[in-house]
N, C-alpha and C. Protein backbone atom coordinates (compact mmCIF):
# COMPACT_ATOMS: atom_id res chain seq x y z
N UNK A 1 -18.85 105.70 97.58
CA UNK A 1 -17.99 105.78 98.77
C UNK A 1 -17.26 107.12 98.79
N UNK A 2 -17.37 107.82 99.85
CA UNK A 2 -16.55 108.99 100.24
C UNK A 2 -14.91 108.78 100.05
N UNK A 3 -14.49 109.88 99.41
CA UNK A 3 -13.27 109.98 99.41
C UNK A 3 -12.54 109.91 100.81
N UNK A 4 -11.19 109.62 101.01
CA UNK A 4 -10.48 109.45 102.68
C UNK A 4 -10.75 110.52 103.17
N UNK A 5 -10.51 111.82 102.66
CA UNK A 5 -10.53 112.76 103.53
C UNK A 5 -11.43 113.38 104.22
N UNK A 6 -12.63 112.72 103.66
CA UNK A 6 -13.77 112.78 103.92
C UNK A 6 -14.36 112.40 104.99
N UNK A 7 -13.81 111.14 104.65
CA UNK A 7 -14.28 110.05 106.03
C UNK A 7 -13.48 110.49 106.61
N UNK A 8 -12.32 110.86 107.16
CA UNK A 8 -12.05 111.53 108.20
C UNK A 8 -11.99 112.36 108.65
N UNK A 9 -12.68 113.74 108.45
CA UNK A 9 -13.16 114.87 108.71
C UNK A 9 -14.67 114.24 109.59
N UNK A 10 -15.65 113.34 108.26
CA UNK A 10 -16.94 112.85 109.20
C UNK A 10 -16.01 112.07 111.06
N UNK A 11 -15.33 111.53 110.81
CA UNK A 11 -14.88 110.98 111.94
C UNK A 11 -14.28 111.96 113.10
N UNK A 12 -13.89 112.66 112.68
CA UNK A 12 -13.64 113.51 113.43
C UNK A 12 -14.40 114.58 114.23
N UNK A 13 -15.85 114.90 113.24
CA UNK A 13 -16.92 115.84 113.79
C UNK A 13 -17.85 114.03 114.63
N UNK A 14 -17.93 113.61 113.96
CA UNK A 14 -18.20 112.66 115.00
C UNK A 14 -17.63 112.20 116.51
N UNK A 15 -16.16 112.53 116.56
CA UNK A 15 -15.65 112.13 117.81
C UNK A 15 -16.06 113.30 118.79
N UNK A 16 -15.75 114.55 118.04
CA UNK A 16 -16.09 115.45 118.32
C UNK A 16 -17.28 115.56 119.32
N UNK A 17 -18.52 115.51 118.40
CA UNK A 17 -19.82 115.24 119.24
C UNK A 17 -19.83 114.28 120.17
N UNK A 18 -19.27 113.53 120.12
CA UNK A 18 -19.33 112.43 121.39
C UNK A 18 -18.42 113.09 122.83
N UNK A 19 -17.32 112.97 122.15
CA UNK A 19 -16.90 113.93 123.64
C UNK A 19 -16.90 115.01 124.43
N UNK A 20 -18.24 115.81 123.57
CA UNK A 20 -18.46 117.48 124.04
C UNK A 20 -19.16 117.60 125.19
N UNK A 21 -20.38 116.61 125.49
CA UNK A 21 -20.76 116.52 127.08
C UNK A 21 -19.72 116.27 127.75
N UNK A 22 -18.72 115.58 127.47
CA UNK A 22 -18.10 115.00 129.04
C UNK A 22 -17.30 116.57 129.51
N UNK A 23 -16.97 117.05 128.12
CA UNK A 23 -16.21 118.54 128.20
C UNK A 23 -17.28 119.30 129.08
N UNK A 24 -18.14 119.75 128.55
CA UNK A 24 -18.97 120.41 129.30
C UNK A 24 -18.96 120.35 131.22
N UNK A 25 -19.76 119.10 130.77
CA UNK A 25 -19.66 118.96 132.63
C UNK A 25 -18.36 118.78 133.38
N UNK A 26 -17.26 119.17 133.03
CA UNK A 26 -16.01 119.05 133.19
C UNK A 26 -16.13 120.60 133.53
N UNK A 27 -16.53 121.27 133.25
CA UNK A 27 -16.30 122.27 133.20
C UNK A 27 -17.20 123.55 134.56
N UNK A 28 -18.02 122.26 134.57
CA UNK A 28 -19.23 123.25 135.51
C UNK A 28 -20.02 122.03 136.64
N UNK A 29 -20.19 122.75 137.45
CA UNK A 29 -20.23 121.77 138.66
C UNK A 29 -21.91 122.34 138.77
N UNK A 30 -22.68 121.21 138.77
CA UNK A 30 -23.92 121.44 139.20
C UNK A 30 -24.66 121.30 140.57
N UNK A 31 -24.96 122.21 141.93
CA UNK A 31 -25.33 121.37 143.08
C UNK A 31 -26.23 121.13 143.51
N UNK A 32 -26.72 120.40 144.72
CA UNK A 32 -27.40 119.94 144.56
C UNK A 32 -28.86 120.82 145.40
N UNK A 33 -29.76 120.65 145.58
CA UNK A 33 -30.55 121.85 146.60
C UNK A 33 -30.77 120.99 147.78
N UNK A 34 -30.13 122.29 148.50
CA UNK A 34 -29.97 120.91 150.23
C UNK A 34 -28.61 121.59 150.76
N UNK A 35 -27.92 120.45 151.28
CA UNK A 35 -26.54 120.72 152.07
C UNK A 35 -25.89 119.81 151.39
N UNK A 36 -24.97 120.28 151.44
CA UNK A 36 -23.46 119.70 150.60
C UNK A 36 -22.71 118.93 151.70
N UNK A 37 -22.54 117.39 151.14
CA UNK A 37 -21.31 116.46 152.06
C UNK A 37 -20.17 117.26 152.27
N UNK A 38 -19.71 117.27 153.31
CA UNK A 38 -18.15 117.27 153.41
C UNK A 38 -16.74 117.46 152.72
N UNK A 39 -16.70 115.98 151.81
CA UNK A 39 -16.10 115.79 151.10
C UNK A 39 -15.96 116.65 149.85
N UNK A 40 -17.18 117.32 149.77
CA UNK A 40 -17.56 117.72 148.32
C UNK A 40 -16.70 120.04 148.89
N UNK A 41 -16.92 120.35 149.94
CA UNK A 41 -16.55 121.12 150.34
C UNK A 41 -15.28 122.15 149.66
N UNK A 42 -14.43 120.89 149.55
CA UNK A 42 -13.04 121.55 149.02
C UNK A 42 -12.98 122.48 147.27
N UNK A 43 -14.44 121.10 146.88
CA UNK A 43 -13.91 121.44 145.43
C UNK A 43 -15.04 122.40 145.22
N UNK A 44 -16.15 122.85 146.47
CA UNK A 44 -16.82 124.34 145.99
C UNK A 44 -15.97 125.61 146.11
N UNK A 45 -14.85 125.07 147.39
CA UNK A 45 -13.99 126.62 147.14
C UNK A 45 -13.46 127.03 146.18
N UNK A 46 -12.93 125.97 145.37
CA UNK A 46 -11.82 126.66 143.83
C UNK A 46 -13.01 127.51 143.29
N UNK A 47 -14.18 127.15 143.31
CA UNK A 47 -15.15 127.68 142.26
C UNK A 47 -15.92 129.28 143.35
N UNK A 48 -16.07 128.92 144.29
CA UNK A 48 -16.70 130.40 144.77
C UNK A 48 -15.86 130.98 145.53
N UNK A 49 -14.83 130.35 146.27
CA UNK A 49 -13.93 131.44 146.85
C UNK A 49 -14.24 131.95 147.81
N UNK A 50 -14.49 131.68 148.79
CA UNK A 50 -14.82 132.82 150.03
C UNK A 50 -13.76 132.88 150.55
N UNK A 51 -13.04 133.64 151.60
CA UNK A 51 -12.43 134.26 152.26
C UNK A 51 -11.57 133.12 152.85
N UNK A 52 -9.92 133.34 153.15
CA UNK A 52 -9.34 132.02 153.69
C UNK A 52 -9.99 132.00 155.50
N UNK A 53 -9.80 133.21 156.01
CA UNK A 53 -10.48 133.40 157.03
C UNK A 53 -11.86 132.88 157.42
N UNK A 54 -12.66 132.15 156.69
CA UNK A 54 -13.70 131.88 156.88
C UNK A 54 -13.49 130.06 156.76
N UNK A 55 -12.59 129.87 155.58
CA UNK A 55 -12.21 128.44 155.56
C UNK A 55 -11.55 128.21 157.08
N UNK A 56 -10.23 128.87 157.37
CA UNK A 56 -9.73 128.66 158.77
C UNK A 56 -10.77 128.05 159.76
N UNK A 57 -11.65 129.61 159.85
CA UNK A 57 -12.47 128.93 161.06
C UNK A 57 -13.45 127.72 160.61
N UNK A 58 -13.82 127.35 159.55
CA UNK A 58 -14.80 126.22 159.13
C UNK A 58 -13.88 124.94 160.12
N UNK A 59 -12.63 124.81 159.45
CA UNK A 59 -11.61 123.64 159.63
C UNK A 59 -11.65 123.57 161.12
N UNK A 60 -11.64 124.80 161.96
CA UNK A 60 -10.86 125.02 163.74
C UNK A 60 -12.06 124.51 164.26
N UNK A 61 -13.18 125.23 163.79
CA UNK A 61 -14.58 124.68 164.92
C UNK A 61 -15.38 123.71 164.61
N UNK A 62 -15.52 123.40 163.61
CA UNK A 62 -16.59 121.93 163.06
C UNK A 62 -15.46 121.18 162.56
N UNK A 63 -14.17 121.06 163.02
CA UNK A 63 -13.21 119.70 162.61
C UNK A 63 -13.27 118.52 164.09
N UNK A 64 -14.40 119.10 164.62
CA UNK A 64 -14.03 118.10 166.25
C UNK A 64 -15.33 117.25 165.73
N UNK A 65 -14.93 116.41 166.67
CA UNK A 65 -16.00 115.12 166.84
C UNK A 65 -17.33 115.49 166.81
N UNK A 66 -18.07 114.97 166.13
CA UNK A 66 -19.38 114.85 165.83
C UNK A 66 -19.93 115.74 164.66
N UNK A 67 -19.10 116.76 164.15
CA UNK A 67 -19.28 117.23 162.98
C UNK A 67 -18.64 117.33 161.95
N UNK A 68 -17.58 116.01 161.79
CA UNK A 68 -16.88 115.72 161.01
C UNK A 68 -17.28 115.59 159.27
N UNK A 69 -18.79 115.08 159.60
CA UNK A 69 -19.46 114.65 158.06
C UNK A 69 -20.35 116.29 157.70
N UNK A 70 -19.99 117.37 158.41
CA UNK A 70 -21.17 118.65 158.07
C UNK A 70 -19.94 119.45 157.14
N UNK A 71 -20.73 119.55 155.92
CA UNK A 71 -20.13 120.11 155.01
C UNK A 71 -20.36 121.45 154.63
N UNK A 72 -20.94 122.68 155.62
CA UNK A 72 -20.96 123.62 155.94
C UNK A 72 -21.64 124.42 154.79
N UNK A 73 -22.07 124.03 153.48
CA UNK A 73 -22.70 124.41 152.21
C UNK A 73 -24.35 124.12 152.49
N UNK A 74 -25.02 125.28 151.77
CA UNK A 74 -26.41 124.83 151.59
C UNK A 74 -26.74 125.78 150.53
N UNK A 75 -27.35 124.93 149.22
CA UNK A 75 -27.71 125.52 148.39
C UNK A 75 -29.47 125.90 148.31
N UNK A 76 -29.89 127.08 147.58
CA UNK A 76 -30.95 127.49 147.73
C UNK A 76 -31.19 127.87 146.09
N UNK A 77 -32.36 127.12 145.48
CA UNK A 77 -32.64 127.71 144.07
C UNK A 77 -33.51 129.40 144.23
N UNK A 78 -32.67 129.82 143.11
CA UNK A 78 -33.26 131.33 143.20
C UNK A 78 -34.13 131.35 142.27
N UNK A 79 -33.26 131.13 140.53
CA UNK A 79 -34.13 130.94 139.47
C UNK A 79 -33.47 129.62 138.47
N UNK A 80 -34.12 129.80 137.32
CA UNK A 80 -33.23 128.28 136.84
C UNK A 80 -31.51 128.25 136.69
N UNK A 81 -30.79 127.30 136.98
CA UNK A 81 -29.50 126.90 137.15
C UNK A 81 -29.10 128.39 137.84
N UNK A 82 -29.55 129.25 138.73
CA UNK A 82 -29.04 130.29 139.51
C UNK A 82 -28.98 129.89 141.22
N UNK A 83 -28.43 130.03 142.24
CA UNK A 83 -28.48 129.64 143.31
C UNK A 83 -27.97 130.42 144.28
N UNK A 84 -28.87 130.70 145.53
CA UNK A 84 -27.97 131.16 146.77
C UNK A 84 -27.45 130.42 147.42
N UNK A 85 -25.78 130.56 147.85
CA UNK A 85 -25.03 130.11 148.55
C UNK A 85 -24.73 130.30 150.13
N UNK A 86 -25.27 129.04 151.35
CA UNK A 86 -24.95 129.38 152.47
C UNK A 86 -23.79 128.85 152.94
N UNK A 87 -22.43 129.70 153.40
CA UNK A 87 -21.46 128.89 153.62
C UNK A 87 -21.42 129.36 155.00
N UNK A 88 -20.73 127.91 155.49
CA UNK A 88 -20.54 128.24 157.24
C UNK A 88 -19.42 128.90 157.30
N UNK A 89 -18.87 129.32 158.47
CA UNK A 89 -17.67 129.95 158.64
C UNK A 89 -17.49 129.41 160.07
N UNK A 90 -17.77 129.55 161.30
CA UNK A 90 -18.02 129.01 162.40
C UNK A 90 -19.17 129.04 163.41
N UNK A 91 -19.17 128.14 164.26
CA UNK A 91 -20.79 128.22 164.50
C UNK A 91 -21.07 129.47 166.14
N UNK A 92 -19.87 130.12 166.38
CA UNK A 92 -20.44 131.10 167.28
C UNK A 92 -20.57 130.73 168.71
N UNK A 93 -20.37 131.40 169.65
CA UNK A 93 -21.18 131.56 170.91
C UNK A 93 -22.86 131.70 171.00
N UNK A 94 -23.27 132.00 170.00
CA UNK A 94 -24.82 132.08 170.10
C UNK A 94 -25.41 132.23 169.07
N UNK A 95 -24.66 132.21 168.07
CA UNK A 95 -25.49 132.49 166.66
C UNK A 95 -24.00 131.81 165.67
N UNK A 96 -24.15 131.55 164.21
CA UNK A 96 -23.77 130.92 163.38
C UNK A 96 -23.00 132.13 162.75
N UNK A 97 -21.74 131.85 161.91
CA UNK A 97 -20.90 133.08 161.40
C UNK A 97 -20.98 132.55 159.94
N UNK A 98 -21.91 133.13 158.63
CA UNK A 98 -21.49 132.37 157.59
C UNK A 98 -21.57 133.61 156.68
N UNK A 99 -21.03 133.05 155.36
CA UNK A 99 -20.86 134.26 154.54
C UNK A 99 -22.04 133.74 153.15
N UNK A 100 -22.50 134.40 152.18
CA UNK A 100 -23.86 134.24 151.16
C UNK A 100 -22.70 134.42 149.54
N UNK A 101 -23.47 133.32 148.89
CA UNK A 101 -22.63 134.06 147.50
C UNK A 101 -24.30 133.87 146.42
N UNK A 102 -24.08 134.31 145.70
CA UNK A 102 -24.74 134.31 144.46
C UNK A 102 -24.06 133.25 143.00
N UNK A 103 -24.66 132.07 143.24
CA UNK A 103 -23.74 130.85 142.09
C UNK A 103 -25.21 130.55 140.78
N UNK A 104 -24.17 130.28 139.90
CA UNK A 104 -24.33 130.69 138.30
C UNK A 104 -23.75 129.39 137.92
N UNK A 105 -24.98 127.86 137.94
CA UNK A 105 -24.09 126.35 137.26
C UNK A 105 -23.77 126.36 135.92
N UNK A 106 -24.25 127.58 135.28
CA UNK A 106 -23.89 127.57 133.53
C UNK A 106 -22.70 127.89 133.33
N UNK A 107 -22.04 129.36 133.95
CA UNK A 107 -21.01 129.45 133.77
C UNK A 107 -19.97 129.16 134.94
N UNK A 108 -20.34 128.42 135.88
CA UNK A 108 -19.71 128.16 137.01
C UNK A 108 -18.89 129.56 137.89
N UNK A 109 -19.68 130.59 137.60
CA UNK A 109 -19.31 131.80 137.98
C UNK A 109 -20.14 131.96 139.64
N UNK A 110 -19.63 132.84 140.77
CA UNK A 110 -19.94 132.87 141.88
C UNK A 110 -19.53 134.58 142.52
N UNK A 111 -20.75 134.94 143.31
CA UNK A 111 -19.93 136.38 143.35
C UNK A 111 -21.12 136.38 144.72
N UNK A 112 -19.49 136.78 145.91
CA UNK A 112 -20.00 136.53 147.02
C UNK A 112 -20.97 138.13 147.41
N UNK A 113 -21.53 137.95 148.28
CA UNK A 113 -22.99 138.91 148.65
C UNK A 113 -22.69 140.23 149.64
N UNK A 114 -23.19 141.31 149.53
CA UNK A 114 -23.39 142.15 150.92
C UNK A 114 -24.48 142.99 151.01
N UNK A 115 -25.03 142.69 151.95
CA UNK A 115 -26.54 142.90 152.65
C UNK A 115 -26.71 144.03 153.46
N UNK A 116 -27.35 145.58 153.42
CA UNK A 116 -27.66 146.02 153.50
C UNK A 116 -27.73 145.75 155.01
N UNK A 117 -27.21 146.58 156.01
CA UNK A 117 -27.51 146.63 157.51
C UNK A 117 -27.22 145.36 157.70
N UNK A 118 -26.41 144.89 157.20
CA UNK A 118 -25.06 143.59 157.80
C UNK A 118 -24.10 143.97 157.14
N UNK A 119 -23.37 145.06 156.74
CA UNK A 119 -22.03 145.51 156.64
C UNK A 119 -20.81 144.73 157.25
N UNK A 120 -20.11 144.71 156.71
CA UNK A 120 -18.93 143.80 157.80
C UNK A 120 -17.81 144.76 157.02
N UNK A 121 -16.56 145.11 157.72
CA UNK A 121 -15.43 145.55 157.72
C UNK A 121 -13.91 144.67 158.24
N UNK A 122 -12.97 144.78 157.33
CA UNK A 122 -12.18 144.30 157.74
C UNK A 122 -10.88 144.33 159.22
N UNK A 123 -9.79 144.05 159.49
CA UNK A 123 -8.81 144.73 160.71
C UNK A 123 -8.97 146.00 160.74
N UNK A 124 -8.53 146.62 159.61
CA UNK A 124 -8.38 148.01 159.75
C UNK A 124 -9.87 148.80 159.49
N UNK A 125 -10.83 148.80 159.69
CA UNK A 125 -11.94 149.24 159.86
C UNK A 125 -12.68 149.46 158.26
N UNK A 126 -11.62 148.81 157.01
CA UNK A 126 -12.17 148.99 155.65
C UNK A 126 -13.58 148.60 155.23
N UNK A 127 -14.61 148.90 154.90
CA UNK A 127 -15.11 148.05 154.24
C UNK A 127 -15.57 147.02 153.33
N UNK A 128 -15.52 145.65 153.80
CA UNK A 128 -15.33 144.63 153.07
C UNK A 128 -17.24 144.54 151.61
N UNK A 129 -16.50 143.88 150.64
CA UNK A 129 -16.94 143.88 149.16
C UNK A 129 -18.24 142.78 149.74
N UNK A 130 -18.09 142.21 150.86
CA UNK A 130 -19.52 140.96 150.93
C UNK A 130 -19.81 141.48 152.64
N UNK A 131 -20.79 140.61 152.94
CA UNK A 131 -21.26 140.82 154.48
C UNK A 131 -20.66 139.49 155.56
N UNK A 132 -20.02 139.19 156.15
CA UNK A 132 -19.63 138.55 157.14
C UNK A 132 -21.21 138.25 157.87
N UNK A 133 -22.31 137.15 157.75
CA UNK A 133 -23.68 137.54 158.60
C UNK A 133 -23.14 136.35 159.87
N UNK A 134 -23.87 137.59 160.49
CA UNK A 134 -23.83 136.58 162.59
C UNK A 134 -24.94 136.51 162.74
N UNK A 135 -26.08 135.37 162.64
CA UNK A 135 -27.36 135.14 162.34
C UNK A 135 -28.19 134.28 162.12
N UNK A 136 -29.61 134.01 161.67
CA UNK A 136 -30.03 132.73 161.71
C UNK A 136 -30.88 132.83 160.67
N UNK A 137 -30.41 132.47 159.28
CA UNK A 137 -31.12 132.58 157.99
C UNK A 137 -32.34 131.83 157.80
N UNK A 138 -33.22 132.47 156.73
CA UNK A 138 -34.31 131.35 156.25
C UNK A 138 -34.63 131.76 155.08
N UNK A 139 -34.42 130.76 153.99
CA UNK A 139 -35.15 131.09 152.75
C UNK A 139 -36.31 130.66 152.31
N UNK A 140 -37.29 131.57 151.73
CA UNK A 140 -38.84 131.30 151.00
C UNK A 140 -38.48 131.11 149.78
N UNK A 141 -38.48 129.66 149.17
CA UNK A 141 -38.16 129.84 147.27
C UNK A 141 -39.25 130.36 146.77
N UNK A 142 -40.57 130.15 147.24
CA UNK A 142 -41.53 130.50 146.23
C UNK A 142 -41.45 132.25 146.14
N UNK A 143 -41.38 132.51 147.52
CA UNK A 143 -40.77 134.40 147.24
C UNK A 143 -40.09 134.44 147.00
N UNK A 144 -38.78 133.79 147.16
CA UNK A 144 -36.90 134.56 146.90
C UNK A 144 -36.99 135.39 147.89
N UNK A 145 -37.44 135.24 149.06
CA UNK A 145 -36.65 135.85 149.73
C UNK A 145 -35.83 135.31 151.10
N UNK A 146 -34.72 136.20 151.61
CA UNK A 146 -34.17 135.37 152.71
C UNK A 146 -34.48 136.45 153.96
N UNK A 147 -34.41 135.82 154.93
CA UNK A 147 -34.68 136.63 156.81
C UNK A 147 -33.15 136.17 157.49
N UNK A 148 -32.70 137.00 157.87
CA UNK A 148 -31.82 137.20 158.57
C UNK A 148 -31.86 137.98 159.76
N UNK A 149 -32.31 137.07 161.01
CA UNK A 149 -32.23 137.80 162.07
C UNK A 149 -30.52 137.30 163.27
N UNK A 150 -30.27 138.94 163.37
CA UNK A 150 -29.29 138.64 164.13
C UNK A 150 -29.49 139.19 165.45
N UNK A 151 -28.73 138.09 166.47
CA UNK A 151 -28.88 138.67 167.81
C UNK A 151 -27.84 139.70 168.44
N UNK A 152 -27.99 140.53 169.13
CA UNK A 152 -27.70 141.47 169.33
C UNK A 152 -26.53 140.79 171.28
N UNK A 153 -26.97 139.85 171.12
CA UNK A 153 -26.42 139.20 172.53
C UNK A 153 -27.41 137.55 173.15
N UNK A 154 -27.19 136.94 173.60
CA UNK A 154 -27.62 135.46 173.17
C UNK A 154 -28.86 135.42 174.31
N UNK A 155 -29.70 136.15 174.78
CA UNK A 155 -31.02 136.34 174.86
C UNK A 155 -32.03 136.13 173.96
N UNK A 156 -31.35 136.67 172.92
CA UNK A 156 -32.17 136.85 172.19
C UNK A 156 -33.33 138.38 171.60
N UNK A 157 -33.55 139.30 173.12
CA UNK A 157 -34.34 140.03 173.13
C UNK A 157 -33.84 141.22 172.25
N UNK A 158 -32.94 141.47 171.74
CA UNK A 158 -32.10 142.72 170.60
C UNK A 158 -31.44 141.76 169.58
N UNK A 159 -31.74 142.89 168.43
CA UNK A 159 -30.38 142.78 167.46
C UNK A 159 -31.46 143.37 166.12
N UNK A 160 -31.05 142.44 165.15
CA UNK A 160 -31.46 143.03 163.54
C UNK A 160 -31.93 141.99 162.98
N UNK A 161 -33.24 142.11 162.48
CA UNK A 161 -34.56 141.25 161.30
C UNK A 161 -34.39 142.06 159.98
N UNK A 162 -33.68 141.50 159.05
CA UNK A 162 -33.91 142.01 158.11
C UNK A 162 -34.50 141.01 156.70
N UNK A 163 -35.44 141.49 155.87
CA UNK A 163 -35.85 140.61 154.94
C UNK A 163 -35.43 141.06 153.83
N UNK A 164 -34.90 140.03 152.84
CA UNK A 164 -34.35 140.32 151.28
C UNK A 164 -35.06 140.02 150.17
N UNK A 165 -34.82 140.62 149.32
CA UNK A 165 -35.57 140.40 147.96
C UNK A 165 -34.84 139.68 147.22
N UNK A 166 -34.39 139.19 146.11
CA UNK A 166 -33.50 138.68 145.10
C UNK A 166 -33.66 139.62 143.75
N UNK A 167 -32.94 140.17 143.25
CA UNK A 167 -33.12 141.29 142.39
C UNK A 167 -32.39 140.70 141.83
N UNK A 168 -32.03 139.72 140.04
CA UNK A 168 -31.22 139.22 139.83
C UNK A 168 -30.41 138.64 140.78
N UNK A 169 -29.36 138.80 140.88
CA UNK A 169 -28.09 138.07 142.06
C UNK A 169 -27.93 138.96 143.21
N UNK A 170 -28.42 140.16 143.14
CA UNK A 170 -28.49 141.44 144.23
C UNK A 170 -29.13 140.91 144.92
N UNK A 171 -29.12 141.03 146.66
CA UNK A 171 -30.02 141.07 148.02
C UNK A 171 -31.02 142.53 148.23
N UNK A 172 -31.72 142.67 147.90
CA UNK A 172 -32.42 144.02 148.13
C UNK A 172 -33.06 144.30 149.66
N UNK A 173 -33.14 145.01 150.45
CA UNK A 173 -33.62 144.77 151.37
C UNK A 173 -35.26 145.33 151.55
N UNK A 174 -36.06 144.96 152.17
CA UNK A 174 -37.59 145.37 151.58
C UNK A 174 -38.28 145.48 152.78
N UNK A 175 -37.83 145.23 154.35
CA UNK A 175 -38.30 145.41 155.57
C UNK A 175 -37.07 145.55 156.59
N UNK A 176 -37.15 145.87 157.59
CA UNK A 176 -35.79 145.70 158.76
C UNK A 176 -36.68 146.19 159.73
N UNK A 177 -36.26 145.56 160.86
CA UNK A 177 -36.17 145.96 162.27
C UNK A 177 -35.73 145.30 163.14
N UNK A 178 -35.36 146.64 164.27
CA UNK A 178 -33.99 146.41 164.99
C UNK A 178 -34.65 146.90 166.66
N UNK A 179 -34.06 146.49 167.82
CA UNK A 179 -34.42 146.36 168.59
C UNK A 179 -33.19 146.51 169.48
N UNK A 180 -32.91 147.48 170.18
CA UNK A 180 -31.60 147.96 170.97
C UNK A 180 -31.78 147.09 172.33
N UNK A 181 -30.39 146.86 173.01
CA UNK A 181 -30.04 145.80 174.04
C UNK A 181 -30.57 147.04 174.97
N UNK A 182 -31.59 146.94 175.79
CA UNK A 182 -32.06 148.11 176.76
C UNK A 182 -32.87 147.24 178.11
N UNK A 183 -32.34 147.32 179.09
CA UNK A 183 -33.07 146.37 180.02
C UNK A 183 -33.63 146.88 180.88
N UNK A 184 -33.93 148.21 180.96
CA UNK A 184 -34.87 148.55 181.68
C UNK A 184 -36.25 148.72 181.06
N UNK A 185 -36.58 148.33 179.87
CA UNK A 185 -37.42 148.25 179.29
C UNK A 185 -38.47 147.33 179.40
N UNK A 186 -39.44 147.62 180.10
CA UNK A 186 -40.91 146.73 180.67
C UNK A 186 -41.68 146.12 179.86
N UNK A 187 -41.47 146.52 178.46
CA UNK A 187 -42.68 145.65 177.03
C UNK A 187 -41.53 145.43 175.87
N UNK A 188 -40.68 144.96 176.33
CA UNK A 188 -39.75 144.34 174.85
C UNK A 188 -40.73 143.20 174.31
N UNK A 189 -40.57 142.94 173.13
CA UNK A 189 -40.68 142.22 172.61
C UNK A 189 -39.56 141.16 172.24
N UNK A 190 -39.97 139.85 172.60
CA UNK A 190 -39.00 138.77 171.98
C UNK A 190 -38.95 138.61 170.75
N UNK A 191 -39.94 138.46 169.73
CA UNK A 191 -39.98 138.08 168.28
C UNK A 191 -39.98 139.05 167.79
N UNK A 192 -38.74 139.05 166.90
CA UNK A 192 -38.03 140.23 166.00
C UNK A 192 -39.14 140.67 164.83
N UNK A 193 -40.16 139.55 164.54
CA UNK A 193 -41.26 140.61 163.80
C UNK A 193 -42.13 141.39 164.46
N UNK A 194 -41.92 141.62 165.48
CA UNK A 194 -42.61 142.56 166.12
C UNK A 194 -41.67 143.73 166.68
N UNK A 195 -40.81 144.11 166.40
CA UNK A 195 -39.73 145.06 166.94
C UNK A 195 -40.03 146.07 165.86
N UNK A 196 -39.37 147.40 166.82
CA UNK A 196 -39.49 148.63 165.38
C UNK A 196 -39.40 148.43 164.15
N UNK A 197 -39.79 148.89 163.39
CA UNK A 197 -39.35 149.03 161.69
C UNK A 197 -38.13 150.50 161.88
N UNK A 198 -37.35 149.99 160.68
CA UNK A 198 -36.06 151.25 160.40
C UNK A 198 -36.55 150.95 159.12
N UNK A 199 -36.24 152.64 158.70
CA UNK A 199 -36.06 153.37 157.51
C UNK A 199 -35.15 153.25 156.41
N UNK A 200 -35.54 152.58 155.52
CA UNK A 200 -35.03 152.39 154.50
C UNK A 200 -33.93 153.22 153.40
């Protein structure tokens, strides 16, 4: 028989091991791939943080009737436990206002995005550290990549197609084209993959 102090040192690395999962996942929030409930909303902000300005408008425009249960999150697997983040911000006159983060379920780390020819600036004309996108996303998992076409005015016939790479947590951009609001123009094209290419 083990001496006392023994047995309670073993008891102790024993309690130890038992309660180190619950620590863990205490610690790190895993989500799910899809769209995020509602409810669950509040407790992605402590962890990624986007802008209060973007929470504001989430609360002002999707707090009315009938989109009470849209929880404005959509997660996208990039690589293992790595994820792109789509958060709403408000849904627009003609296009959707949301902001992109780059989330990390190991270390519950999040670091919001800015995209190349979606620049966004703040009041005073600063330039802001992520992209504000006005647009209509789509992600390919098997490429990693995302399309972001934005309209230029709610026709549709102008604005900016741009396609991303995933470079680690970086957006790389690897195609664009843009298509100016011009109406005297007799052969526009509607579908933004067919509009000029810009120079990289």
């Amino acid at each position: 028989m083990l001496p006392m102090k023994y047995n309670h040192r073993v008891f102790l690395f024993v309690t130890l091991l038992l309660i180190a999962p619950g620590v863990c996942a205490q610690g790190s929030m895993h989500p799910p791939i899809g769209k995020v409930p509602r409810e669950q909303r509040t407790e992605w902000l402590k962890i990624v943080k986007w802008p209060d300005d973007c929470e504001e408008a989430f609360q002002k425009t999707y707090g009315e009737r009938g989109t009470r249960d849209f929880g404005g999150l959509e997660f996208y697997r990039l690589q293992k436990q790595q994820y792109l983040v789509e958060i709403a911000c408000s849904p627009g006159a003609y296009q959707p206002g949301s902001i992109f983060a780059w989330y990390d379920s190991i270390t519950s780390s999040a670091t919001l995005l800015k995209f190349k020819g979606l620049e966004s600036q703040d009041d005073q004309g600063k330039d802001l550290p992520y992209s504000e996108v006005f647009g209509f996303a789509t992600y390919r998992p098997k490429a990693r990549t995302l399309t972001i076409f934005s309209k230029y005015r709610g026709l549709g016939d102008c604005g900016f197609n741009g396609l991303y790479r995933f470079v680690g947590k970086q957006p790389v951009l690897i195609e664009a084209r843009e298509q100016d609001c011009d109406d005297n123009h007799s052969r526009r094209h509607i579908d933004p993959r067919r509009w000029p290419k810009k120079r990289l």
